[in-house]
N, C-alpha and C. Protein backbone atom coordinates (compact mmCIF):
# COMPACT_ATOMS: atom_id res chain seq x y z
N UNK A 1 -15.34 -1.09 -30.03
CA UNK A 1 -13.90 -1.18 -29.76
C UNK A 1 -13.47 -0.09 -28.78
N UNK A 2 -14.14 1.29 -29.45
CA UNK A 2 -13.13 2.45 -27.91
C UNK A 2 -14.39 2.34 -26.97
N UNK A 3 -15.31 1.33 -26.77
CA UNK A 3 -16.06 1.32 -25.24
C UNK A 3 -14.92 0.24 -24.91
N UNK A 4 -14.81 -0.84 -25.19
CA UNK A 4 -14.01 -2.17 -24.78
C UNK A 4 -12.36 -1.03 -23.94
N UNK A 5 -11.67 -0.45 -24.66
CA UNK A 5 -10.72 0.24 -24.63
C UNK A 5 -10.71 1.25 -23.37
N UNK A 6 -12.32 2.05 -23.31
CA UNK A 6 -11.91 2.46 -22.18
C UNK A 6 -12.43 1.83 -20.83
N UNK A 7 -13.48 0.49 -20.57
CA UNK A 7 -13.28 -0.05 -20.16
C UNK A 7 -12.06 -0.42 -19.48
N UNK A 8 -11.26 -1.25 -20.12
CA UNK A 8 -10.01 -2.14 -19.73
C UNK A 8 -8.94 -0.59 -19.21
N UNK A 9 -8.94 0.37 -19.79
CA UNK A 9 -8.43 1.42 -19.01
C UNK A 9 -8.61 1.57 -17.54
N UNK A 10 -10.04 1.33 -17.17
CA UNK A 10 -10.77 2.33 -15.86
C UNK A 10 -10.28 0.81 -15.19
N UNK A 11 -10.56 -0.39 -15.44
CA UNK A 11 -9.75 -1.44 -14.85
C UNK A 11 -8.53 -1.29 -14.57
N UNK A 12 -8.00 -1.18 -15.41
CA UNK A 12 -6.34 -0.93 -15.09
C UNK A 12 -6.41 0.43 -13.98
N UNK A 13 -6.61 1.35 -14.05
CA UNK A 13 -6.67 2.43 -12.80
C UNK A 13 -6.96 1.68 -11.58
N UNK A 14 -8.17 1.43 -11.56
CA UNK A 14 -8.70 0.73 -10.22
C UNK A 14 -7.78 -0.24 -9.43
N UNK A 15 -7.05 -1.30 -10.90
CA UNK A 15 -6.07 -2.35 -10.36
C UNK A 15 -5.13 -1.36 -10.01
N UNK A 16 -4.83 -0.54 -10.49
CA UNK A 16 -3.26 0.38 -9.72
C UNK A 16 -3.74 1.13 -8.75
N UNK A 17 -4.84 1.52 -8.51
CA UNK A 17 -4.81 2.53 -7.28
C UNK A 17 -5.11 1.44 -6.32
N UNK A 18 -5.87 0.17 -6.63
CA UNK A 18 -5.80 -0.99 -5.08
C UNK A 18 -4.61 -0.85 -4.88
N UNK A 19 -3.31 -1.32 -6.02
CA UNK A 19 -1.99 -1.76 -5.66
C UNK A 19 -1.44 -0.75 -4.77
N UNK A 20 -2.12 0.91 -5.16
CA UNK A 20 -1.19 2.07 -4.69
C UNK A 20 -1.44 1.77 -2.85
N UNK A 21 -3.09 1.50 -2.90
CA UNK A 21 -3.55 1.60 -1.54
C UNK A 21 -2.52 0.74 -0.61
N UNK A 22 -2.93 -0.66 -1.04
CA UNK A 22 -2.10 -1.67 -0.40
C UNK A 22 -0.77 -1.47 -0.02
N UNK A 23 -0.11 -1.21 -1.11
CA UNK A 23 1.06 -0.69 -0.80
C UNK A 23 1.74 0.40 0.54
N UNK A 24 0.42 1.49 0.18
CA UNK A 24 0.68 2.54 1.34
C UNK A 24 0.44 1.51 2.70
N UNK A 25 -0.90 1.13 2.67
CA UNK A 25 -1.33 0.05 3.84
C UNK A 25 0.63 -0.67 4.62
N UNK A 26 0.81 -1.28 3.74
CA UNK A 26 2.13 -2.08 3.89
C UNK A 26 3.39 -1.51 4.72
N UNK A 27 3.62 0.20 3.62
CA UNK A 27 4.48 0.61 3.92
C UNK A 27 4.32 1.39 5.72
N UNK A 28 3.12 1.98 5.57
CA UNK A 28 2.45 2.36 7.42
C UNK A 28 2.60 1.68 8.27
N UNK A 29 2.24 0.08 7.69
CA UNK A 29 2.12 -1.46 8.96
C UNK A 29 4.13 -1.74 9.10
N UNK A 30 4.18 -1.19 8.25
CA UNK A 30 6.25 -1.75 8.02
C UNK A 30 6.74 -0.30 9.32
N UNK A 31 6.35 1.09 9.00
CA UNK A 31 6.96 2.26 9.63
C UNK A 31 6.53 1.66 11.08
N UNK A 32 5.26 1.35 11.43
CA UNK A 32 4.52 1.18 12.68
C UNK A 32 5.43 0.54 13.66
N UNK A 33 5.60 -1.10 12.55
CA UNK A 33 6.34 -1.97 13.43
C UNK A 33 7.84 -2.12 13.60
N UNK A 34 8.75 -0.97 12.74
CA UNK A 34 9.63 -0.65 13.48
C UNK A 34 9.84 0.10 14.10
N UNK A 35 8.59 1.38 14.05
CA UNK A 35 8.77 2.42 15.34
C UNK A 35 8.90 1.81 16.80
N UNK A 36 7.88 0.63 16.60
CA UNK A 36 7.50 -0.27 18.01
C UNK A 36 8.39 -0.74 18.42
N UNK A 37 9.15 -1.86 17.33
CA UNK A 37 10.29 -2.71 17.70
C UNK A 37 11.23 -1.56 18.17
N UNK A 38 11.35 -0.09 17.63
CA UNK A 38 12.56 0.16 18.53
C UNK A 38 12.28 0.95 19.65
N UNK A 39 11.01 1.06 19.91
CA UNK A 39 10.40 2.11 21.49
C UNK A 39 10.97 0.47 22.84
N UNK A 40 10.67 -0.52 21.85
CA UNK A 40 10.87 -1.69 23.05
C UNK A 40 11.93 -1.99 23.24
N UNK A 41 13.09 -2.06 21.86
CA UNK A 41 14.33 -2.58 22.30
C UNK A 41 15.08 -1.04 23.02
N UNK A 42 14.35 -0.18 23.01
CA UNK A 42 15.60 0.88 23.43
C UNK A 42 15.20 1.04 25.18
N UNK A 43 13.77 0.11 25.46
CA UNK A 43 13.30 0.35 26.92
C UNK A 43 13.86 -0.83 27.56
N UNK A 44 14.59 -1.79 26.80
CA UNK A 44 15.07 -2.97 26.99
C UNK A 44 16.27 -2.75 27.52
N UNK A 45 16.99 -1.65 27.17
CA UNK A 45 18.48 -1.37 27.37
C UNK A 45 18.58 -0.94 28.77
């Protein structure tokens, strides 16, 4: 039972630190592409 237990623990970590990764991934690709969108719309003006 506490192998099963900490098992499903070290799972659960792994599933939250992918989520943490991804997330960061997301939030970098989100900062990126509005830094971009506004280097272009302000060279647009």
């Amino acid at each position: 039972m506490l192998n099963q237990a900490v098992f499903v623990h070290g799972q659960w970590l792994e599933y939250l630190y992918f989520c943490r990764a991804k997330f960061a991934i997301e939030v970098v690709n989100g900062i990126r592409m509005s830094f971009c969108n506004n280097l272009i719309a302000n060279e647009k003006q």
